[in-house]
N, C-alpha and C. Protein backbone atom coordinates (compact mmCIF):
# COMPACT_ATOMS: atom_id res chain seq x y z
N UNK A 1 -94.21 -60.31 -179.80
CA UNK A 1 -92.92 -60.25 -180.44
C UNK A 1 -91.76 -60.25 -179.47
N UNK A 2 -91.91 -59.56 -178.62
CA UNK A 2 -90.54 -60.12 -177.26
C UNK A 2 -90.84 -61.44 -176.95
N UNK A 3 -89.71 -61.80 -176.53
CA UNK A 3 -89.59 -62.93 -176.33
C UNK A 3 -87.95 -62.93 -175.23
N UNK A 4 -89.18 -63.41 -174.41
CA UNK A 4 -87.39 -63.63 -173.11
C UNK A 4 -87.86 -65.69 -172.65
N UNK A 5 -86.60 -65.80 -172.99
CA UNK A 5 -86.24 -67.72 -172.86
C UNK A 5 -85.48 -67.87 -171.20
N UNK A 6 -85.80 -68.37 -170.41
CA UNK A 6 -84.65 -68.73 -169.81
C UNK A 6 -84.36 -70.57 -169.64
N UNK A 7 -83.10 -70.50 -169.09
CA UNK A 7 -82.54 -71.73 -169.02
C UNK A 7 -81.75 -72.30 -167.60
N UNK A 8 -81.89 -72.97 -166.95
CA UNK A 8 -80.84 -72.94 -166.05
C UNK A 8 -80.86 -74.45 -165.40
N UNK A 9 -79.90 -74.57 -164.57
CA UNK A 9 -79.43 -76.09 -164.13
C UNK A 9 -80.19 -76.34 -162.91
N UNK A 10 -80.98 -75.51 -162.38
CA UNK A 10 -81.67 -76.05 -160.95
C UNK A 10 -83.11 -76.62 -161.75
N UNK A 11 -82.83 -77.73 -160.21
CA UNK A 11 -84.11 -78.35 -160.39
C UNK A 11 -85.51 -77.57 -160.71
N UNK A 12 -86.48 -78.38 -160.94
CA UNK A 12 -87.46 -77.41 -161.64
C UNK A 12 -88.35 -76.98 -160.12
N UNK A 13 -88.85 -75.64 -159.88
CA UNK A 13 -88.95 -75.17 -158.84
C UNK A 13 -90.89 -75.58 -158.80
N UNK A 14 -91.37 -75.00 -157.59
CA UNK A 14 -92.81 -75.62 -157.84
C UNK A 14 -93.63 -74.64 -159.04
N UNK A 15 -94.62 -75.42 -159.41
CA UNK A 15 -95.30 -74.87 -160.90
C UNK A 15 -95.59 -73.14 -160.19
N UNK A 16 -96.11 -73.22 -159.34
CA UNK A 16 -96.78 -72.26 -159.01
C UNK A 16 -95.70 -71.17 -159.18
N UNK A 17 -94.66 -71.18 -158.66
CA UNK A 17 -92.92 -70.48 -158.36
C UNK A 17 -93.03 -70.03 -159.84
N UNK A 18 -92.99 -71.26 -160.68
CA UNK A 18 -92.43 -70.76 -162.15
C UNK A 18 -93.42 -70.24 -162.76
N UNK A 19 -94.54 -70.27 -162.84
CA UNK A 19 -95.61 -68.83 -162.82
C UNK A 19 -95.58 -68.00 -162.73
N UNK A 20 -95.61 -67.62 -161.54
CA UNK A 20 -95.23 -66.20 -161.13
C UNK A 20 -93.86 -65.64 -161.41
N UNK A 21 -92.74 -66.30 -161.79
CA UNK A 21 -91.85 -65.72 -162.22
C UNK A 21 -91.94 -65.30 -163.78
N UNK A 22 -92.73 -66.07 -164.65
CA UNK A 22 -92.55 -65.68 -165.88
C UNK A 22 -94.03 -64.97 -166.45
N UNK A 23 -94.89 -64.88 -165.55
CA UNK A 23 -95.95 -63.58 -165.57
C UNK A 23 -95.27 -62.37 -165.26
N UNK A 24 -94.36 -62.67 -164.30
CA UNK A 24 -93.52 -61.48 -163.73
C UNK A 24 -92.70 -60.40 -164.93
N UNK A 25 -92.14 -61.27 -165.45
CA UNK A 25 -90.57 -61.53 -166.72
C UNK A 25 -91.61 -60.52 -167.39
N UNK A 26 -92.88 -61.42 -168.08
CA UNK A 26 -93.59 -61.03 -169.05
C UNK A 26 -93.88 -59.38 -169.11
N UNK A 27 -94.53 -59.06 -167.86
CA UNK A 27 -94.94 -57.77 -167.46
C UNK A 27 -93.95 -56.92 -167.58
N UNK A 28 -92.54 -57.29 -166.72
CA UNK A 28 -91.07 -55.98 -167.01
C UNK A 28 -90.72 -56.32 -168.24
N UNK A 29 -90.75 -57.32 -169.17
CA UNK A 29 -90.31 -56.89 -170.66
C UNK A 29 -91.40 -56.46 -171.62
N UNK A 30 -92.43 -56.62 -171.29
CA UNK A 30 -93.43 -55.38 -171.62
C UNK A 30 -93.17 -53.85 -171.53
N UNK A 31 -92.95 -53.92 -170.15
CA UNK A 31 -93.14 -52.20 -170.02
C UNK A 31 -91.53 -51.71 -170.40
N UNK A 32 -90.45 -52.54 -170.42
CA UNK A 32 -88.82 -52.50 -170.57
C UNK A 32 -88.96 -51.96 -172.16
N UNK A 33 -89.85 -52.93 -173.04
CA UNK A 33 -89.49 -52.77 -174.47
C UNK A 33 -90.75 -51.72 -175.01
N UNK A 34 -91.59 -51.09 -174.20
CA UNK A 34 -92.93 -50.34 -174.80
C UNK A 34 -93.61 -51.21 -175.26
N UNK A 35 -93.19 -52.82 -175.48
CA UNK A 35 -94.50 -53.08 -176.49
C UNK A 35 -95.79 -53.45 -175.36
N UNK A 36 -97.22 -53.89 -176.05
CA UNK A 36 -97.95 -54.74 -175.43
C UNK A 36 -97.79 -56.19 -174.98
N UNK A 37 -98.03 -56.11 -174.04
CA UNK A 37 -97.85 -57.63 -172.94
C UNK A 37 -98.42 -58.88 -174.03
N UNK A 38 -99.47 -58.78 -174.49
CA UNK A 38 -100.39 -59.49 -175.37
C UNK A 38 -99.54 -60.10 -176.52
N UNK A 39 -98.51 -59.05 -176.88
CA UNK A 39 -97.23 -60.10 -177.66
C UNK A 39 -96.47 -60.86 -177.24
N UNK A 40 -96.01 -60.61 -175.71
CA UNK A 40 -94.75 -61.34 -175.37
C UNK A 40 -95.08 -62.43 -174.82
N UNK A 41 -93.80 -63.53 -175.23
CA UNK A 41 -93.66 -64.79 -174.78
C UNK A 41 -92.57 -64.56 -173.81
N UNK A 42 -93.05 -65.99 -172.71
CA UNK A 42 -92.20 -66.37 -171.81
C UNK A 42 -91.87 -67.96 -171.66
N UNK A 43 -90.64 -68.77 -171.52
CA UNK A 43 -90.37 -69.61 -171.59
C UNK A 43 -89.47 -69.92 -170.50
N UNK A 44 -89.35 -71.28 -169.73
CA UNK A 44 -88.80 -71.57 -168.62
C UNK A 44 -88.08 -72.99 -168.99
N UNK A 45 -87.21 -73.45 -168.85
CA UNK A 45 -86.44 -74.87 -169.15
C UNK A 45 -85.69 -75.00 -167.80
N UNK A 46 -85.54 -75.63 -166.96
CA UNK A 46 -84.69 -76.39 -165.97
C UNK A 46 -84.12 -77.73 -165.95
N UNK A 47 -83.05 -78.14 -165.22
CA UNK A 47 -82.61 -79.41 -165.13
C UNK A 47 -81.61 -79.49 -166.57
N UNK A 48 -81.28 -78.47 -166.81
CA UNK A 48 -80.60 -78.20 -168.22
C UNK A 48 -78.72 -78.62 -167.64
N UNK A 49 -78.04 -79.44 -167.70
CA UNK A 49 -76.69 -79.46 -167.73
C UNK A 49 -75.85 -78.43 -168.00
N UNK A 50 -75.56 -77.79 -166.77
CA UNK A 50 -74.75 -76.74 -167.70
C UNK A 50 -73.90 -76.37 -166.45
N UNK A 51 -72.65 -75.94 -166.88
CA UNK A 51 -70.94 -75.30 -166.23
C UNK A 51 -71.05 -73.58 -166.15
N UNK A 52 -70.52 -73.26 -165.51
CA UNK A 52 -70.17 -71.61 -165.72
C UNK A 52 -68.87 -71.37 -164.49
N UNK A 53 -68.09 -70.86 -165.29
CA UNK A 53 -66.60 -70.72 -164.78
C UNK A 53 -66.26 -72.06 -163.72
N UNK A 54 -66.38 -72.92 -164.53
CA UNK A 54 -65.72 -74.15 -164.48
C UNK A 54 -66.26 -75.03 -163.09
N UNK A 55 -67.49 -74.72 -162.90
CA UNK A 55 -68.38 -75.44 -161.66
C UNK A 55 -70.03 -75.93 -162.00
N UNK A 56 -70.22 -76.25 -161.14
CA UNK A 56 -71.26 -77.06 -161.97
C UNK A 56 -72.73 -76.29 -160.69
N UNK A 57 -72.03 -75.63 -159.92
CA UNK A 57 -73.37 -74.60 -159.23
C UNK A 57 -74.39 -74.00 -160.09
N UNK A 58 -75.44 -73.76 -159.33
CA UNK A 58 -76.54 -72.93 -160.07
C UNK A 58 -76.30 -71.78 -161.03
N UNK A 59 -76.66 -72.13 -162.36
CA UNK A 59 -76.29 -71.10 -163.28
C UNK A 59 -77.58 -71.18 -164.34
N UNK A 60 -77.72 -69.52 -164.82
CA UNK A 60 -78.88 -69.24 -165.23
C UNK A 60 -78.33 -68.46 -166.93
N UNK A 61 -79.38 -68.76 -167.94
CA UNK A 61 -79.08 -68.38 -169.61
C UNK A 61 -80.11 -67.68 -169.67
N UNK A 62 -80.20 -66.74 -170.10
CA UNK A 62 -81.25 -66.08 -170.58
C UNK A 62 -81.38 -65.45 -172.12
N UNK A 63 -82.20 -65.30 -173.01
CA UNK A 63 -82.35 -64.62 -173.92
C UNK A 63 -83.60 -63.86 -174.10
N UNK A 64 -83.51 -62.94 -174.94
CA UNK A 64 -84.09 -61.47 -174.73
C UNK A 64 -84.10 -61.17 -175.86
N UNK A 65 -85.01 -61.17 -176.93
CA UNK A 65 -85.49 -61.28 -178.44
C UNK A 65 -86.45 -60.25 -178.34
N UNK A 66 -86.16 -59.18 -179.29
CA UNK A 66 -87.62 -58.19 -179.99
C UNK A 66 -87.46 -57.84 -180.88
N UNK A 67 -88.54 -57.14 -181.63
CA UNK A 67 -88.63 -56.47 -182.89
C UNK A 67 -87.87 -55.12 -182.90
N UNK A 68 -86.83 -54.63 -183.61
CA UNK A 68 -86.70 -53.45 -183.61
C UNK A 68 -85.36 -53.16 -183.00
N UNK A 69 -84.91 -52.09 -182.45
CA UNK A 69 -83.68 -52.03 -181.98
C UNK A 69 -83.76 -51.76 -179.86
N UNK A 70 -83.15 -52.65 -179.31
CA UNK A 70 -82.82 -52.37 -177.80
C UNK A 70 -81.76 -51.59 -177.75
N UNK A 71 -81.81 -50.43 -177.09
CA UNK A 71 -80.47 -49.34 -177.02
C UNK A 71 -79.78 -49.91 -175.25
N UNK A 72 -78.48 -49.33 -175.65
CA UNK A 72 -77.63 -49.46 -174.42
C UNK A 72 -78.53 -49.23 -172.87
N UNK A 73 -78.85 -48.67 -172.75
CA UNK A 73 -79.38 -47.94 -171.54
C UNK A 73 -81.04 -49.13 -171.06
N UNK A 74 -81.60 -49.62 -172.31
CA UNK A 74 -82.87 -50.25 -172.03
C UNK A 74 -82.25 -51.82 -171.77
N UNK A 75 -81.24 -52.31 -172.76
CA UNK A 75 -80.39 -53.66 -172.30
C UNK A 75 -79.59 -53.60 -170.53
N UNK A 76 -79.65 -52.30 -170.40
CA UNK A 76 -78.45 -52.33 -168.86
C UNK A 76 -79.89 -52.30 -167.83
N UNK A 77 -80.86 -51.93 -168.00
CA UNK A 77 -81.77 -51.36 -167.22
C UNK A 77 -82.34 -52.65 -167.16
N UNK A 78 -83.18 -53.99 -168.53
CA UNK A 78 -83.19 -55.47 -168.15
C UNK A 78 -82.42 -55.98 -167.26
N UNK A 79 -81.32 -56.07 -168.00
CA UNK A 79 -80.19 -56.84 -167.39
C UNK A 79 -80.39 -56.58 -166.12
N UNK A 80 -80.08 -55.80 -165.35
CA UNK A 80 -80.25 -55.66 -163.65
C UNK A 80 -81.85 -55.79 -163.14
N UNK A 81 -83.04 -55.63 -164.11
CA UNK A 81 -84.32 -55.99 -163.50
C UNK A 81 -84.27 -57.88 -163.44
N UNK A 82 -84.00 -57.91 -164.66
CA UNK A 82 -84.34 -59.87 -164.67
C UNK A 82 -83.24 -60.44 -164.02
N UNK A 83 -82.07 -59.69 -163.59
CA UNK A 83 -81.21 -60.91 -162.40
C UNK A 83 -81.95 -60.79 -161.29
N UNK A 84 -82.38 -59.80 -160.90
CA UNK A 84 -83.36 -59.63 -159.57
C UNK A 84 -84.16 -60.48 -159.43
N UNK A 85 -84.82 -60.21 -160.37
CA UNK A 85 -85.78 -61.36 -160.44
C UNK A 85 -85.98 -62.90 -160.66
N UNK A 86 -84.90 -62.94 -160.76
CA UNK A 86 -84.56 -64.43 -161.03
C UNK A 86 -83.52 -64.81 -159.75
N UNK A 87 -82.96 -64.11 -159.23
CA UNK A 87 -82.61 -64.48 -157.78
C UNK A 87 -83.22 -64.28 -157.15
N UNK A 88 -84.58 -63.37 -156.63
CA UNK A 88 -85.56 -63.46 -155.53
C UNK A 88 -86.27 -64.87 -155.74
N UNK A 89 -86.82 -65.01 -157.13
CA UNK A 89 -87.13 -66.44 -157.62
C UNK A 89 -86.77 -68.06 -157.71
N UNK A 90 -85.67 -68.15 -157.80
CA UNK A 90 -84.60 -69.37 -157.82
C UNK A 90 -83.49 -69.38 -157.56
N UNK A 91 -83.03 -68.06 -157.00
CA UNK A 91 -82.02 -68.15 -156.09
C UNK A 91 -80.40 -67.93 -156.50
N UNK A 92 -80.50 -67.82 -157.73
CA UNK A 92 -79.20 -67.63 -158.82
C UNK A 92 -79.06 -66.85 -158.61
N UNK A 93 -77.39 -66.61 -158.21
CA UNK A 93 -76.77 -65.06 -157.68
C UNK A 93 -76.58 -64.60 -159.37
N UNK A 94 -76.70 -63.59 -159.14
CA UNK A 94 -76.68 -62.61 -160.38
C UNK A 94 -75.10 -62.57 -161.13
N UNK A 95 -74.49 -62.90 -160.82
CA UNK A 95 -72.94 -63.26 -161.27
C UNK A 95 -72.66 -64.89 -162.16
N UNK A 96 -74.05 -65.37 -162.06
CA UNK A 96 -73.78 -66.24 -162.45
C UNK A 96 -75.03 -66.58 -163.68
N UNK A 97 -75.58 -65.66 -164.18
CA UNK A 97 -76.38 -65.15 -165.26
C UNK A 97 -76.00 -64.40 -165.95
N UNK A 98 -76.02 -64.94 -167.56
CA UNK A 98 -75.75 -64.28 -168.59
C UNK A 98 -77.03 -64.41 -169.34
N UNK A 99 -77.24 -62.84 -169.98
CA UNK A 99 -78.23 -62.46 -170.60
C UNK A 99 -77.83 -62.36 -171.85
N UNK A 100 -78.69 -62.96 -172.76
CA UNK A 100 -77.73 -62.28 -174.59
C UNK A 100 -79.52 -61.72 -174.78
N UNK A 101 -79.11 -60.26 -175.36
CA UNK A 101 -80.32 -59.95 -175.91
C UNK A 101 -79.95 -59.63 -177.28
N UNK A 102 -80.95 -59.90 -178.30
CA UNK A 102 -80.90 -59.91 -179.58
C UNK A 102 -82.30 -58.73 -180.09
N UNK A 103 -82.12 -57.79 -180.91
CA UNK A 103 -82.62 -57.60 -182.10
C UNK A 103 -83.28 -58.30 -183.40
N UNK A 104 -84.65 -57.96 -183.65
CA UNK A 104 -85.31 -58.96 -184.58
C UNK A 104 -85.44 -58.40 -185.66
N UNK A 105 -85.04 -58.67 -187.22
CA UNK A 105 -86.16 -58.01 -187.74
C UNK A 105 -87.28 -58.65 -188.12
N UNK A 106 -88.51 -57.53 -188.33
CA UNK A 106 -89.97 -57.69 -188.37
C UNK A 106 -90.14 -58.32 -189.43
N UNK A 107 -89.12 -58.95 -190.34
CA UNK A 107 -89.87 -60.13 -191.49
C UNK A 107 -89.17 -61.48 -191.22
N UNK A 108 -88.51 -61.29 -190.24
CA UNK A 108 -87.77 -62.45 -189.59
C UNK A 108 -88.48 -63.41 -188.39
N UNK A 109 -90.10 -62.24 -188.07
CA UNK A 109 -90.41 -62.93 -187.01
C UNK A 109 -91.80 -63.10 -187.21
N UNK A 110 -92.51 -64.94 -187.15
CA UNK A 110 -93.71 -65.04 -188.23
C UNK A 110 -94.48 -64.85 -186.32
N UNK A 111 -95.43 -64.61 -187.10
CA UNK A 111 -96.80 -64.89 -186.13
C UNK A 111 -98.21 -64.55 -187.01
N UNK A 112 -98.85 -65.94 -186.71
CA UNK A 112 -100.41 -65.64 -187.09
C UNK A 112 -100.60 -65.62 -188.57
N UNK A 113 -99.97 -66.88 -189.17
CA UNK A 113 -99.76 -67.42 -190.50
C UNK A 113 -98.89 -65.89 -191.02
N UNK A 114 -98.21 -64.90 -190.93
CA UNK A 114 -97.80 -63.75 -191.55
C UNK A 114 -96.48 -63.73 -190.49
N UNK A 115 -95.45 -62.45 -191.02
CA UNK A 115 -94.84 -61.97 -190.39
C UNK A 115 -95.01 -60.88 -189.88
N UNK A 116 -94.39 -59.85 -188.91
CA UNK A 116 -94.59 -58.64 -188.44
C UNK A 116 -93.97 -57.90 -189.49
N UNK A 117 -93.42 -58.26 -190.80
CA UNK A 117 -92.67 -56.97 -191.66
C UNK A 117 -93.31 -57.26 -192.58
């Protein structure tokens, strides 16, 4: 049921790179949101066209989807794990990543011919 997307304008890095970054992702929004790893998805898109404060440098999108409610303190505590990690990874200074995390509800989100509500 988590689900973290990212997006960004650099070229696509080697397979192996983007592996280990989103086994990585997978594992801290596991233990970030309490749930089991065994639910969460990870998704990677590059070569994506995209501006941020009016330049066309390396810039990174992220989204951050779960069941249930993310409180202030667990969104600030992501937010500073996955820029890390995504600048040790591909190199995107953290100023130039925006995270939107969203709230799901559990009949809003199907899996396994059913929903979770």
């Amino acid at each position: 049921m988590p689900l973290i997307k990212l997006q960004t304008s650099v070229s696509t890095p080697q397979k192996s790179e983007v592996e280990a970054l989103l086994k990585n992702l997978s594992s801290k929004l596991a233990q970030h949101t309490g749930k089991p790893e065994s639910y969460v998805m990870t998704m990677f898109e590059s070569d994506i066209p995209m501006t941020f404060a009016g330049t066309l440098e390396p810039v990174c999108y992220v989204e951050v989807k779960s069941i249930g409610s993310m409180n202030p303190d667990q969104t600030e505590a992501m937010s500073g794990d996955f820029c890390h990690q995504i600048k040790q990874a591909i190199g995107i200074e953290k100023n130039r990543i925006y995270i939107e995390f969203a709230d799901a509800k559990a009949s809003m989100w199907g899996w396994n011919g059913s929903t979770f509500g």
